[in-house]
PDB file of N, CA and C in Angstrom:
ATOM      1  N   UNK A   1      -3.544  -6.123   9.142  1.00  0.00           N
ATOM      2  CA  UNK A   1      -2.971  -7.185   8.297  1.00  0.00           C
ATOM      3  C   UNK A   1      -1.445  -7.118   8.326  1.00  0.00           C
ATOM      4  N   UNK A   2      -0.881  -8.176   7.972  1.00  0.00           N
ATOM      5  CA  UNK A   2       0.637  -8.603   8.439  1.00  0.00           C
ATOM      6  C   UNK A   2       1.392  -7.369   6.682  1.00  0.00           C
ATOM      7  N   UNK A   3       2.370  -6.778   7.327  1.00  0.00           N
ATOM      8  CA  UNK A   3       2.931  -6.249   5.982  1.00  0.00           C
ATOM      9  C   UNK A   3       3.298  -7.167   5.005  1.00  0.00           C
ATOM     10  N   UNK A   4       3.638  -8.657   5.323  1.00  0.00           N
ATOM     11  CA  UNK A   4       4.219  -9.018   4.086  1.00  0.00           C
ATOM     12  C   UNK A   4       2.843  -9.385   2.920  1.00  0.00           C
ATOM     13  N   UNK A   5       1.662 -10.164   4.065  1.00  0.00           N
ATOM     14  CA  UNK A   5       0.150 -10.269   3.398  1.00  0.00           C
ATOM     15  C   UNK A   5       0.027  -8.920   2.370  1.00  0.00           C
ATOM     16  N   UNK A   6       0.241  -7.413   2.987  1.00  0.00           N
ATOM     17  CA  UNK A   6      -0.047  -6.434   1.948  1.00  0.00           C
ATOM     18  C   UNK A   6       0.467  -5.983   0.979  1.00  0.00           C
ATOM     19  N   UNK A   7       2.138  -6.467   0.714  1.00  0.00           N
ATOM     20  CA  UNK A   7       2.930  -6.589  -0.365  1.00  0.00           C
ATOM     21  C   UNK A   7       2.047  -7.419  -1.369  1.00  0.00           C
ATOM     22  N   UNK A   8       2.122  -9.043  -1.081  1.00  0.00           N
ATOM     23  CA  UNK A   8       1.621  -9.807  -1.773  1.00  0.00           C
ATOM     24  C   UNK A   8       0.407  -9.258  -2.882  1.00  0.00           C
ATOM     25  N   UNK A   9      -0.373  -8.875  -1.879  1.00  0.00           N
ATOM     26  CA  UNK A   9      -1.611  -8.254  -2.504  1.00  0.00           C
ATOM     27  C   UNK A   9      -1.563  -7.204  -3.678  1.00  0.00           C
ATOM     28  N   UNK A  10      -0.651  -6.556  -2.684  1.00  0.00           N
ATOM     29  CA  UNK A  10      -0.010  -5.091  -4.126  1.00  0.00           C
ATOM     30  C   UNK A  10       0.305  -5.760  -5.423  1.00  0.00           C
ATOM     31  N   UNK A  11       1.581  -6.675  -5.107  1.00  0.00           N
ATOM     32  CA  UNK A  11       2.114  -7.301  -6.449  1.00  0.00           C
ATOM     33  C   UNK A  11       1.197  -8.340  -7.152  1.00  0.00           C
ATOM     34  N   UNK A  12      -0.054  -8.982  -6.276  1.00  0.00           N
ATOM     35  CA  UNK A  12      -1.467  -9.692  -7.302  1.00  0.00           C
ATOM     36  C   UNK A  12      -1.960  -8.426  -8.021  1.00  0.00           C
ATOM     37  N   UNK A  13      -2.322  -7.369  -7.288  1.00  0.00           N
ATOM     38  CA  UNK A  13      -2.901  -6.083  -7.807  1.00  0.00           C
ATOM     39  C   UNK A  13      -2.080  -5.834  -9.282  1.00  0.00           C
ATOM     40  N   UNK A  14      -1.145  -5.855  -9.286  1.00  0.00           N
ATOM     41  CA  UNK A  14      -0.138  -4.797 -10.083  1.00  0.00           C
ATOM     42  C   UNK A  14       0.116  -5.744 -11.427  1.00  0.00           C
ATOM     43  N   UNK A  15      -0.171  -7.294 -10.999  1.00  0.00           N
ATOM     44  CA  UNK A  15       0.326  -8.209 -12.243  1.00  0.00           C
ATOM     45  C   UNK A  15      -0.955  -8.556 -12.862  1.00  0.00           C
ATOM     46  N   UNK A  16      -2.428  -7.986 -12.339  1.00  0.00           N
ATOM     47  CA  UNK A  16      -3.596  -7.762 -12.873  1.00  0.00           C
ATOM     48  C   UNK A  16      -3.246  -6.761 -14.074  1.00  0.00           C
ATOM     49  N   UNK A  17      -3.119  -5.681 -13.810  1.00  0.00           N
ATOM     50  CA  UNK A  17      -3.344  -4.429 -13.931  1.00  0.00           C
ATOM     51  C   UNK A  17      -2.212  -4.471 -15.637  1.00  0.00           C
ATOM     52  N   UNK A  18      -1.370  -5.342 -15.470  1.00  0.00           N
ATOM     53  CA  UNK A  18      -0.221  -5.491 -16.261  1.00  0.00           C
ATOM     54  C   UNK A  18      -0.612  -6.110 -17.317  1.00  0.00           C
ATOM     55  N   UNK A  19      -1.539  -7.723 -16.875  1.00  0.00           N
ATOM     56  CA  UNK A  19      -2.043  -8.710 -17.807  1.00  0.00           C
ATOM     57  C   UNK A  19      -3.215  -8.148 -18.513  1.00  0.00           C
TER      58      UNK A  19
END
């Protein structure tokens, strides 16, 4: 997968994790 695709994902992950 493209690195910027796995950023994205991190920061969906992380603004879950937050909300």
């Amino acid at each position: 997968l493209p690195l910027r695709t796995f950023r994205v994902f991190r920061a969906l992950k992380a603004i879950s994790v937050v909300s």
